[in-house]
PDB file of N, CA and C in Angstrom:
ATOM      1  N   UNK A   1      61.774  92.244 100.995  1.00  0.00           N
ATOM      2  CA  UNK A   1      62.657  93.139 101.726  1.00  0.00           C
ATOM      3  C   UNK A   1      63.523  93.922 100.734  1.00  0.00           C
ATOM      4  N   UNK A   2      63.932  95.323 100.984  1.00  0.00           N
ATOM      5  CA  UNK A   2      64.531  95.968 100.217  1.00  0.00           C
ATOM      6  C   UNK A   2      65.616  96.466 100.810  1.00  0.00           C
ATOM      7  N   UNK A   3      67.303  96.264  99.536  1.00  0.00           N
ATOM      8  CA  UNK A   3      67.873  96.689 100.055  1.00  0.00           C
ATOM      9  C   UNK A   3      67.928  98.122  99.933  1.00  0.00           C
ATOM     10  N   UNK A   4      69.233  98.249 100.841  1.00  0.00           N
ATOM     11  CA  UNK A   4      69.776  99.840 100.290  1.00  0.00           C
ATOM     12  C   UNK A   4      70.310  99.848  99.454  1.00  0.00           C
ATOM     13  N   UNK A   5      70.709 101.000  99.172  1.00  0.00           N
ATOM     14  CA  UNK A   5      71.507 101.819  97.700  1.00  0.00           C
ATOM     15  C   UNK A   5      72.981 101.476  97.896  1.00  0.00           C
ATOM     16  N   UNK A   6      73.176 101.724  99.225  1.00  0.00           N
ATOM     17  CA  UNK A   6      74.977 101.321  99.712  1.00  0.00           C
ATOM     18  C   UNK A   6      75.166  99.876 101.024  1.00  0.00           C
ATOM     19  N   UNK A   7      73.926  99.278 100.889  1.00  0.00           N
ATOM     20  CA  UNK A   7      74.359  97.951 101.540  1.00  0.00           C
ATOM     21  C   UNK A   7      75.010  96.868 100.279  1.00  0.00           C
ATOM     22  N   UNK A   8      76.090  96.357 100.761  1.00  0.00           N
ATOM     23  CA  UNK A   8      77.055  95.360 100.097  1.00  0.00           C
ATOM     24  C   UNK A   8      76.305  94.374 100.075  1.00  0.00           C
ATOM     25  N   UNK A   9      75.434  94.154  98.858  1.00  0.00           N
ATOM     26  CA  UNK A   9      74.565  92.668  98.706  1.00  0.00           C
ATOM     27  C   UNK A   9      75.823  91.401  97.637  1.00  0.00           C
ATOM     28  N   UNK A  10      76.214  91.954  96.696  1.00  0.00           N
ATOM     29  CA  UNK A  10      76.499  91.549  95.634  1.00  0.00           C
ATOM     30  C   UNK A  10      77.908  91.052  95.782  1.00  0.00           C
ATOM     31  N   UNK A  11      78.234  89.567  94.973  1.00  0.00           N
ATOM     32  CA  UNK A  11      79.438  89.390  95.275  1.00  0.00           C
ATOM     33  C   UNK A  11      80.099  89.987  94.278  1.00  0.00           C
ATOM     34  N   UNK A  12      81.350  88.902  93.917  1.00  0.00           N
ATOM     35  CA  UNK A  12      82.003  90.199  92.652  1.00  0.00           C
ATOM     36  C   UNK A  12      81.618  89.085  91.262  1.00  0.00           C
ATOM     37  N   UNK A  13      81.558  88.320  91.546  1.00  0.00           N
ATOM     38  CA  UNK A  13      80.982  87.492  90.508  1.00  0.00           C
ATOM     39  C   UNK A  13      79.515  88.044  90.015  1.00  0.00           C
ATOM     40  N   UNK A  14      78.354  88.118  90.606  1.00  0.00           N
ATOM     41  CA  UNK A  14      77.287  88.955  90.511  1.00  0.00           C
ATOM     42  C   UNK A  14      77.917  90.053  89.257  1.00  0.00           C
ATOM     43  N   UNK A  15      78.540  91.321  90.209  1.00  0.00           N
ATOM     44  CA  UNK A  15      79.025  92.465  90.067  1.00  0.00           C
ATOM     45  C   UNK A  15      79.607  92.399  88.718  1.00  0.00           C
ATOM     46  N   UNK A  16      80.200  91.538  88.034  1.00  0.00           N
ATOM     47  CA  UNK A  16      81.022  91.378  86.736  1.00  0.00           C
ATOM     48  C   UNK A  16      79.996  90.818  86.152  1.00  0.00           C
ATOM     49  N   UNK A  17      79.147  90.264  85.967  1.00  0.00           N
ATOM     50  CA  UNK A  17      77.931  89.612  85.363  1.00  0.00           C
ATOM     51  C   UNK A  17      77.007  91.072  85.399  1.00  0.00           C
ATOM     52  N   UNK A  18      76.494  91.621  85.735  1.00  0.00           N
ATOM     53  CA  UNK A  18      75.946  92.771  85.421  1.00  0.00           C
ATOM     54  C   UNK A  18      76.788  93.955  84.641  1.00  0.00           C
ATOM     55  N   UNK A  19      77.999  94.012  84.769  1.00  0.00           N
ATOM     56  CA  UNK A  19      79.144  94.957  84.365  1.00  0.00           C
ATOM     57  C   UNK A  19      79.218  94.511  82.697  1.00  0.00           C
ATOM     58  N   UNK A  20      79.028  92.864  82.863  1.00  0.00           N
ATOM     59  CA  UNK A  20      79.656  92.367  81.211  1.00  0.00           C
ATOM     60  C   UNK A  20      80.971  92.287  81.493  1.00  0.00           C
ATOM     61  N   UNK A  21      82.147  92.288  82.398  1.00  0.00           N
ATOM     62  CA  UNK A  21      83.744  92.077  82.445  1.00  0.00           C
ATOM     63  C   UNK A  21      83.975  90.787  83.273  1.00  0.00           C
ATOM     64  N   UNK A  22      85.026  90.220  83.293  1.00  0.00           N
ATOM     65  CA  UNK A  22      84.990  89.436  84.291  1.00  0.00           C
ATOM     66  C   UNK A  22      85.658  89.812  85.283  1.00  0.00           C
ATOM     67  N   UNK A  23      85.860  88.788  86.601  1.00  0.00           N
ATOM     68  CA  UNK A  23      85.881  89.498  88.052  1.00  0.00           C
ATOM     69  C   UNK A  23      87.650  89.912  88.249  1.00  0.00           C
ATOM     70  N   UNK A  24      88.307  89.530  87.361  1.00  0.00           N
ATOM     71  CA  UNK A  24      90.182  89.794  88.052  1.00  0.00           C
ATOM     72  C   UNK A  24      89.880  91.082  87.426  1.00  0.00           C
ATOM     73  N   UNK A  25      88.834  91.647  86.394  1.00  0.00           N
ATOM     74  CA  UNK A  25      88.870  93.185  85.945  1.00  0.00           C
ATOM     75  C   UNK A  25      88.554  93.846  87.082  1.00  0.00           C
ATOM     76  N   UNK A  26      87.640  93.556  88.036  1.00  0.00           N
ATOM     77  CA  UNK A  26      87.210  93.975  88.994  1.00  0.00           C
ATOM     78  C   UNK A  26      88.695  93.956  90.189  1.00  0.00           C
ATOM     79  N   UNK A  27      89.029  93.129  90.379  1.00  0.00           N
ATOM     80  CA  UNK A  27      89.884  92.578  91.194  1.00  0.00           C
ATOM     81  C   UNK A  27      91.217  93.876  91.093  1.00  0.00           C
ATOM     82  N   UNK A  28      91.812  93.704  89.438  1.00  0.00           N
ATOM     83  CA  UNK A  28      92.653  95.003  89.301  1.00  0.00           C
ATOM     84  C   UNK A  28      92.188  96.332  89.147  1.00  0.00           C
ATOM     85  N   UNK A  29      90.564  96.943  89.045  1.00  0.00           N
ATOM     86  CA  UNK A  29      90.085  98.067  89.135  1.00  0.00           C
ATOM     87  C   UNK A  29      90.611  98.570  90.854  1.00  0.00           C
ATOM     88  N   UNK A  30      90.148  97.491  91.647  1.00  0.00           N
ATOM     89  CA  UNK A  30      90.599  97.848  93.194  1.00  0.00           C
ATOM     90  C   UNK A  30      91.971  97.640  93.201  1.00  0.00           C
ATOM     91  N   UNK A  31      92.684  96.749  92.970  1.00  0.00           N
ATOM     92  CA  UNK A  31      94.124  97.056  92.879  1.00  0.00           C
ATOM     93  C   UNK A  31      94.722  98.420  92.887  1.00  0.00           C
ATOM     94  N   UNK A  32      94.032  98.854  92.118  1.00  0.00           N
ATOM     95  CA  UNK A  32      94.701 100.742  91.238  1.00  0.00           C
ATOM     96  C   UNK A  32      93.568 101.483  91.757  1.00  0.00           C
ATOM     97  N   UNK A  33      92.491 101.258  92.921  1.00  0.00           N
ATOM     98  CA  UNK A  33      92.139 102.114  93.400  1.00  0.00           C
ATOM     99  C   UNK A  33      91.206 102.787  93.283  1.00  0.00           C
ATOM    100  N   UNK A  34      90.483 102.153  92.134  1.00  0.00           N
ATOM    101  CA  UNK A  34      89.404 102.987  91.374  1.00  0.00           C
ATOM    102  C   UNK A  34      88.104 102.496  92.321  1.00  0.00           C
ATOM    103  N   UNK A  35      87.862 101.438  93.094  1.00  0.00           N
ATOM    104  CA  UNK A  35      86.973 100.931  93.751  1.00  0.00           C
ATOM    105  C   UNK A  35      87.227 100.175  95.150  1.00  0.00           C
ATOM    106  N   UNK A  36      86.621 100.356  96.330  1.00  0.00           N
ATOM    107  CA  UNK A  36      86.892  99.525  97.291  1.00  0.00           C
ATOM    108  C   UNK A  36      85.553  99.172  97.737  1.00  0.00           C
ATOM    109  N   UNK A  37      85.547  97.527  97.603  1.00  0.00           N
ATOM    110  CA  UNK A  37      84.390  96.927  98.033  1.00  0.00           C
ATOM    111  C   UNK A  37      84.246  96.739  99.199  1.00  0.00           C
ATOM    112  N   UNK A  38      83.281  96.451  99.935  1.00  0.00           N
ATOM    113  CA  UNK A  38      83.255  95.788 101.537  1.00  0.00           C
ATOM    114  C   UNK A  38      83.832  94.678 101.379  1.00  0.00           C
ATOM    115  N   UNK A  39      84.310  94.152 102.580  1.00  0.00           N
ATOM    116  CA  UNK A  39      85.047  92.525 102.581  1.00  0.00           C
ATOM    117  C   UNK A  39      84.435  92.146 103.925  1.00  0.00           C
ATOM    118  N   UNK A  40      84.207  90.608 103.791  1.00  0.00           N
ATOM    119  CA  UNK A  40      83.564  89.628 104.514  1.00  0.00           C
ATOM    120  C   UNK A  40      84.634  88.842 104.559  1.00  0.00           C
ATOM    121  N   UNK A  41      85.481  88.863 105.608  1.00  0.00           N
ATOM    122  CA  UNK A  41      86.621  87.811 105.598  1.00  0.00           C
ATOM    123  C   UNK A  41      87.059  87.899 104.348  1.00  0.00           C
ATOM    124  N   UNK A  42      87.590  86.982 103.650  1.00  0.00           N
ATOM    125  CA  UNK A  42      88.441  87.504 101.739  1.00  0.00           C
ATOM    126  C   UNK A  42      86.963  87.748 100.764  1.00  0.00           C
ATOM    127  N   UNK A  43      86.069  87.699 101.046  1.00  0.00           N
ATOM    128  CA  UNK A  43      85.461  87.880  99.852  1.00  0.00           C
ATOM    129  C   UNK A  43      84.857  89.615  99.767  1.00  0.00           C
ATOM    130  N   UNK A  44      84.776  89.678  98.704  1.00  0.00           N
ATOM    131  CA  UNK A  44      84.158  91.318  97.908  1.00  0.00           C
ATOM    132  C   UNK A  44      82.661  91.298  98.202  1.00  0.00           C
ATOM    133  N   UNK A  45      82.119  92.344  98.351  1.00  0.00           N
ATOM    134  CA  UNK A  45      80.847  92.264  98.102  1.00  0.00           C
ATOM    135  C   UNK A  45      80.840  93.934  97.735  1.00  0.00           C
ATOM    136  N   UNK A  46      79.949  94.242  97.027  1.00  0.00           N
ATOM    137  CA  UNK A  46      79.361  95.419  95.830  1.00  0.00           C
ATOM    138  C   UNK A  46      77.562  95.729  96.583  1.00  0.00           C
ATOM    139  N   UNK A  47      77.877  97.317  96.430  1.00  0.00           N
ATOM    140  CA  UNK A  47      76.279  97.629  96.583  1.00  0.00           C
ATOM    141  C   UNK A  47      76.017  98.311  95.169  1.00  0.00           C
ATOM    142  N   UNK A  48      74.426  98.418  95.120  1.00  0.00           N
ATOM    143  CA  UNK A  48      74.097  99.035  94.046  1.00  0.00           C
ATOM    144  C   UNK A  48      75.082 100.262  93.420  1.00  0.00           C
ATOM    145  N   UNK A  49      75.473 101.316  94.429  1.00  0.00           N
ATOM    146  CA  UNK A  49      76.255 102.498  94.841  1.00  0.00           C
ATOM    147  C   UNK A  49      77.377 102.178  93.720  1.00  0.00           C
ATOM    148  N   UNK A  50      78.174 100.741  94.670  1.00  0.00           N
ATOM    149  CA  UNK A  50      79.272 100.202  93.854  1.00  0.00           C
ATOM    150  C   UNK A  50      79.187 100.203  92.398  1.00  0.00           C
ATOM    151  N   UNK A  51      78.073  99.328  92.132  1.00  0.00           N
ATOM    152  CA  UNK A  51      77.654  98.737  90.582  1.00  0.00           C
ATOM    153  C   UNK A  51      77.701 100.237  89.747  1.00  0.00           C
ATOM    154  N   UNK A  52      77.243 101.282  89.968  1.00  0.00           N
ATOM    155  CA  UNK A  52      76.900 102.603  89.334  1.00  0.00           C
ATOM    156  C   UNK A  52      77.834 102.871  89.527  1.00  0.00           C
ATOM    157  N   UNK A  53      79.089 103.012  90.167  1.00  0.00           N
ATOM    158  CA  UNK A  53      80.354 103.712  90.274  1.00  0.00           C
ATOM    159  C   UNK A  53      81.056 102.587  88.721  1.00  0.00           C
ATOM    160  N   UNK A  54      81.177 101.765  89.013  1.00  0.00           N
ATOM    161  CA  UNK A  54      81.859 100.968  88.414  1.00  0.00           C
ATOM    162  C   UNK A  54      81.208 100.673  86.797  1.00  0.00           C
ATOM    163  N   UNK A  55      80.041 100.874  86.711  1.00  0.00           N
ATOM    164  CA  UNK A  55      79.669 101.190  85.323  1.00  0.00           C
ATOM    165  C   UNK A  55      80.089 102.302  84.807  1.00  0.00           C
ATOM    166  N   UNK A  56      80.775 103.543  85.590  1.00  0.00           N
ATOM    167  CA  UNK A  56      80.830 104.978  85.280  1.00  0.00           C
ATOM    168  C   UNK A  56      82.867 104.861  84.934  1.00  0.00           C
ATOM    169  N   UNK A  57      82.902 103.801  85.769  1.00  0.00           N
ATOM    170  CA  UNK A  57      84.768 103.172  85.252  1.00  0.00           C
ATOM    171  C   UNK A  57      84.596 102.495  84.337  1.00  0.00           C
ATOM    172  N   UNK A  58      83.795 101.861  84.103  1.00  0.00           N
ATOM    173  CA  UNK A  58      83.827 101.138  82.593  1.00  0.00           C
ATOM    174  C   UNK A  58      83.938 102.097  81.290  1.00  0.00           C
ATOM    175  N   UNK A  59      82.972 102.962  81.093  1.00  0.00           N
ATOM    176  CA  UNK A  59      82.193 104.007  81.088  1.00  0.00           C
ATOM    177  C   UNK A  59      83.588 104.675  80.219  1.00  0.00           C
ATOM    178  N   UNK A  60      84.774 105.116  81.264  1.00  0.00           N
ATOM    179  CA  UNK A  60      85.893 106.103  81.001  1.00  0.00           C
ATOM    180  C   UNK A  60      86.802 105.120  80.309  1.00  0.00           C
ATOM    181  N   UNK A  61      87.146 104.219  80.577  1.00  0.00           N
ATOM    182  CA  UNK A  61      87.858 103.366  80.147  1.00  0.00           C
ATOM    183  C   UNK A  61      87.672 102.442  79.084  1.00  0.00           C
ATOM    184  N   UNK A  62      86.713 102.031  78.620  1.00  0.00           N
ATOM    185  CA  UNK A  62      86.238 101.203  77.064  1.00  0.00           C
ATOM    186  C   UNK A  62      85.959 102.098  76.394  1.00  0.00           C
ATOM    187  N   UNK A  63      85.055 102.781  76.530  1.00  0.00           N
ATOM    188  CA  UNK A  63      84.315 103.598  75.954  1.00  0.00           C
ATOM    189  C   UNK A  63      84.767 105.261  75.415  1.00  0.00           C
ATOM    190  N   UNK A  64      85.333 105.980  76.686  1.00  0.00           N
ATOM    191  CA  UNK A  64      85.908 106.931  76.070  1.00  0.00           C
ATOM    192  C   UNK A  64      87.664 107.232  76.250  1.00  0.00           C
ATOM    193  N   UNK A  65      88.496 105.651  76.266  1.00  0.00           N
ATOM    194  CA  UNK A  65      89.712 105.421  76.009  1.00  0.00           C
ATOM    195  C   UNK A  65      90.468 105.966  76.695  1.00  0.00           C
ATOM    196  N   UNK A  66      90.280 106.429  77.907  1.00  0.00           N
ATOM    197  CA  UNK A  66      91.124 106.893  79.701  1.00  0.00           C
ATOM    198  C   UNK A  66      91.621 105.821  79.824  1.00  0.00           C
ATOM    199  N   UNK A  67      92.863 106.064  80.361  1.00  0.00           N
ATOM    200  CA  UNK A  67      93.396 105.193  81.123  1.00  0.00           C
ATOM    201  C   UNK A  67      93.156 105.778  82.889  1.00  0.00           C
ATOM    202  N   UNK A  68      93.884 104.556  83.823  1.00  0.00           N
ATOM    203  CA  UNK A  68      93.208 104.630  84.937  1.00  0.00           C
ATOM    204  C   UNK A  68      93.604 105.486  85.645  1.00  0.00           C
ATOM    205  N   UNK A  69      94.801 106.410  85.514  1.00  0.00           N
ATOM    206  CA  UNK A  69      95.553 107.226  86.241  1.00  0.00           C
ATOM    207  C   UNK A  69      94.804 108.268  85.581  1.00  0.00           C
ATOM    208  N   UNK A  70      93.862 108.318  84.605  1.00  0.00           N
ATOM    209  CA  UNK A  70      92.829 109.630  84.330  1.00  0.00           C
ATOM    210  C   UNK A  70      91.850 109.522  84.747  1.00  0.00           C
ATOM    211  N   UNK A  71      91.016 108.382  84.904  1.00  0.00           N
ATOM    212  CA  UNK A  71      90.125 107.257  85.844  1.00  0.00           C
ATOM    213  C   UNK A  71      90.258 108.182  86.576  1.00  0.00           C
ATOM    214  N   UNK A  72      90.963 107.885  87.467  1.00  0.00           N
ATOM    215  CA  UNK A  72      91.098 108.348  89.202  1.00  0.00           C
ATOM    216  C   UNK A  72      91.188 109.925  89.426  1.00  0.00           C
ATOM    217  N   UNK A  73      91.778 110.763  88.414  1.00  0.00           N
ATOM    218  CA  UNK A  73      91.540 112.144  88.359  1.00  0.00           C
ATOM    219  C   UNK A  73      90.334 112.653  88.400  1.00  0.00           C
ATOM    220  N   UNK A  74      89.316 111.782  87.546  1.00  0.00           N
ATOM    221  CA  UNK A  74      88.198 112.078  87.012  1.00  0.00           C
ATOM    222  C   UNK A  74      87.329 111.801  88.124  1.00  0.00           C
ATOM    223  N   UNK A  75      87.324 110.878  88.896  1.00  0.00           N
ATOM    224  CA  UNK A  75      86.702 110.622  90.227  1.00  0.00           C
ATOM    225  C   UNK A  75      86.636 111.187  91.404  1.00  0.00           C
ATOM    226  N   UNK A  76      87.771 111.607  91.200  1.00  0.00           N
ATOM    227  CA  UNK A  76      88.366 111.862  92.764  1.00  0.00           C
ATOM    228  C   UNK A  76      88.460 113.544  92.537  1.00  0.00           C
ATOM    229  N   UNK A  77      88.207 114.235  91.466  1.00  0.00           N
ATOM    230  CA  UNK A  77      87.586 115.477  91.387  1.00  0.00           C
ATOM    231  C   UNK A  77      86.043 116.121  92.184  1.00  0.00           C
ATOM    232  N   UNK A  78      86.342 117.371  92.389  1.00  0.00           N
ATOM    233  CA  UNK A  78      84.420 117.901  92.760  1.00  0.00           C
ATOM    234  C   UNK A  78      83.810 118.130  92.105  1.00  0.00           C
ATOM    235  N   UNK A  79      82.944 117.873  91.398  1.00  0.00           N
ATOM    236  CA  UNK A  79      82.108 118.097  90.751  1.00  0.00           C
ATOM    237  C   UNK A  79      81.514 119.203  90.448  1.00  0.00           C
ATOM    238  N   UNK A  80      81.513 120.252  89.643  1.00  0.00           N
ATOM    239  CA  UNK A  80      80.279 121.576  89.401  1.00  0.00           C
ATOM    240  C   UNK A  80      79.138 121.777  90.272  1.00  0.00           C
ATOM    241  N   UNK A  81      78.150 120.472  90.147  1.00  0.00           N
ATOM    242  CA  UNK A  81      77.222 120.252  91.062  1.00  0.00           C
ATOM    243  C   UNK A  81      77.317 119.842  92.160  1.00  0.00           C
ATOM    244  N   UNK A  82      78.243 119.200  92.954  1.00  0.00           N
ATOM    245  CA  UNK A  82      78.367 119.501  94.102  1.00  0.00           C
ATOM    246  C   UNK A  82      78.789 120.630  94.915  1.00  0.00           C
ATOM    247  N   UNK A  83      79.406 121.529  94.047  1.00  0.00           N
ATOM    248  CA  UNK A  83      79.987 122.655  94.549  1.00  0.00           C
ATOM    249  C   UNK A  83      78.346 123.485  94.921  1.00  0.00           C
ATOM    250  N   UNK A  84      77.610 123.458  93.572  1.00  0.00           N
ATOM    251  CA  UNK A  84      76.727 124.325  93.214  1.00  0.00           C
ATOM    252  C   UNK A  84      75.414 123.807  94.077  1.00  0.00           C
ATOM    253  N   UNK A  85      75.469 122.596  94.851  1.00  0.00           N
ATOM    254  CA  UNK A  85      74.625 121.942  95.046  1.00  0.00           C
ATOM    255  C   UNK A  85      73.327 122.049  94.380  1.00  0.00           C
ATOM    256  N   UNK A  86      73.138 121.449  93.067  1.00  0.00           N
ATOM    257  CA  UNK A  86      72.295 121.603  92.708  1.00  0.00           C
ATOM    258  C   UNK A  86      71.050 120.226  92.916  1.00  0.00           C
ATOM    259  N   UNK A  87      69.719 120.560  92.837  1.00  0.00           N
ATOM    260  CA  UNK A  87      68.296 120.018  93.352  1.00  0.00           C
ATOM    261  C   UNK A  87      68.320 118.851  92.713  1.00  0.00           C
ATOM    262  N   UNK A  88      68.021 117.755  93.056  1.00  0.00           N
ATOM    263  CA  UNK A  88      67.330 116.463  92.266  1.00  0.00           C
ATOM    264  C   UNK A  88      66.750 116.790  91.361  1.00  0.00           C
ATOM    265  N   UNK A  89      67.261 116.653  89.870  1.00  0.00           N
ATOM    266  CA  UNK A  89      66.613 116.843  88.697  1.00  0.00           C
ATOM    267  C   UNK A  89      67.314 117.821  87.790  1.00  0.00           C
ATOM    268  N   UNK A  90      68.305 118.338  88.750  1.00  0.00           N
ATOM    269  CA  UNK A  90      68.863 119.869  88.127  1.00  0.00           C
ATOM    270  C   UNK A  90      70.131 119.465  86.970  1.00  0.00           C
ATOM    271  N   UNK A  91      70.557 118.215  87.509  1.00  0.00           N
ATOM    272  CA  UNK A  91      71.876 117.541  87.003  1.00  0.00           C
ATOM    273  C   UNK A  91      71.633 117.011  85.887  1.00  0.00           C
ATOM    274  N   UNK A  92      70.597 116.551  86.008  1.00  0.00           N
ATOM    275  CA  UNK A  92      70.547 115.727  84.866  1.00  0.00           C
ATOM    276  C   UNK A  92      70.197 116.136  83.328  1.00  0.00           C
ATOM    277  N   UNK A  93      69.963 117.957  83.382  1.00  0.00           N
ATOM    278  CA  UNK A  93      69.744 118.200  82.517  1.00  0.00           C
ATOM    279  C   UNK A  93      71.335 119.168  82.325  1.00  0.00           C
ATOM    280  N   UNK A  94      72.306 119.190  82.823  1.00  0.00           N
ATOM    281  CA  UNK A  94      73.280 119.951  82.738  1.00  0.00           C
ATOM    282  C   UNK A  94      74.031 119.534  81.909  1.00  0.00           C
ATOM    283  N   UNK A  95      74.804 119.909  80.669  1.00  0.00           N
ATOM    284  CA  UNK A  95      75.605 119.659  79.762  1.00  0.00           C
ATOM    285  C   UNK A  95      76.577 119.288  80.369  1.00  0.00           C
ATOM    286  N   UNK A  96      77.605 119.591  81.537  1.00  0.00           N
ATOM    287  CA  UNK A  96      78.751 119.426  81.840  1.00  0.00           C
ATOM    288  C   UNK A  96      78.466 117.997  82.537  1.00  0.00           C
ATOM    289  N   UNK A  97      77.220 117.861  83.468  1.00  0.00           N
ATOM    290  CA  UNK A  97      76.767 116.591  83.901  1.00  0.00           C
ATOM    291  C   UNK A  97      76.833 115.361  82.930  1.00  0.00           C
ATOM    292  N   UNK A  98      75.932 115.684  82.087  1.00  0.00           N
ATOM    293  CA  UNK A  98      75.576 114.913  81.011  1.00  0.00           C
ATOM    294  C   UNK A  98      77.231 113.964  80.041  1.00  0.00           C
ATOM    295  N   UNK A  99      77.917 115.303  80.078  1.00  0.00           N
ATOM    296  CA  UNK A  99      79.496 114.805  79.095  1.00  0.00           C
ATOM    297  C   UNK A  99      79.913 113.758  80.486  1.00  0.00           C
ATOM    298  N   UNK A 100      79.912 113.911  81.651  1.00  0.00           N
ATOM    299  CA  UNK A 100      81.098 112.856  82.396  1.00  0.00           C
ATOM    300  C   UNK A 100      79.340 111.507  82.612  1.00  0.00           C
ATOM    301  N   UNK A 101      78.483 111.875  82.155  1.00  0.00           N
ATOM    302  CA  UNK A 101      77.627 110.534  82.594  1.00  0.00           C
ATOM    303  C   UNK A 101      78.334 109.461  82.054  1.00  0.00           C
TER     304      UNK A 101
END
């Protein structure tokens, strides 16, 4: 059986084990907003969707030294290509795409 792309399979333990962080990183990423998981009574659960969002916060934050209040600018912006709606395949060769991958 296959899931979806945005069904909440994953707990957050999972979710930090694929990430490489552990889960209170996760825990204060949603704190500050950068992520909201589905909840099952208290627990988190992550879809693939999630996991790719949250590699793309890792992403700004280890890697190219944002903090989270730039995080969240950077997210919560429109995108070029969404404006431009551009085709499956079109993005991925776009320089401006490519710098926020």
């Amino acid at each position: 059986m296959k899931t979806s792309y945005t069904e909440p399979v994953y707990t957050i333990g999972i979710a930090a084990k694929f990430l490489k962080v552990c889960p209170a990183t996760l825990r204060i990423w949603e704190r500050k907003g950068l992520i909201k998981p589905a909840r099952l009574s208290k627990n988190r659960f992550y879809s693939q969707c999630d996991i790719e969002r949250l590699e793309d916060i890792k992403n700004l934050i280890q890697k190219k030294r944002i903090n989270i209040e730039g995080v969240k600018n950077i997210l919560s912006s429109t995108k070029c290509w969404e404006i431009k709606k551009c085709r499956p395949g079109e993005k991925e060769v776009c320089p401006v795409y490519l710098k926020y991958k």
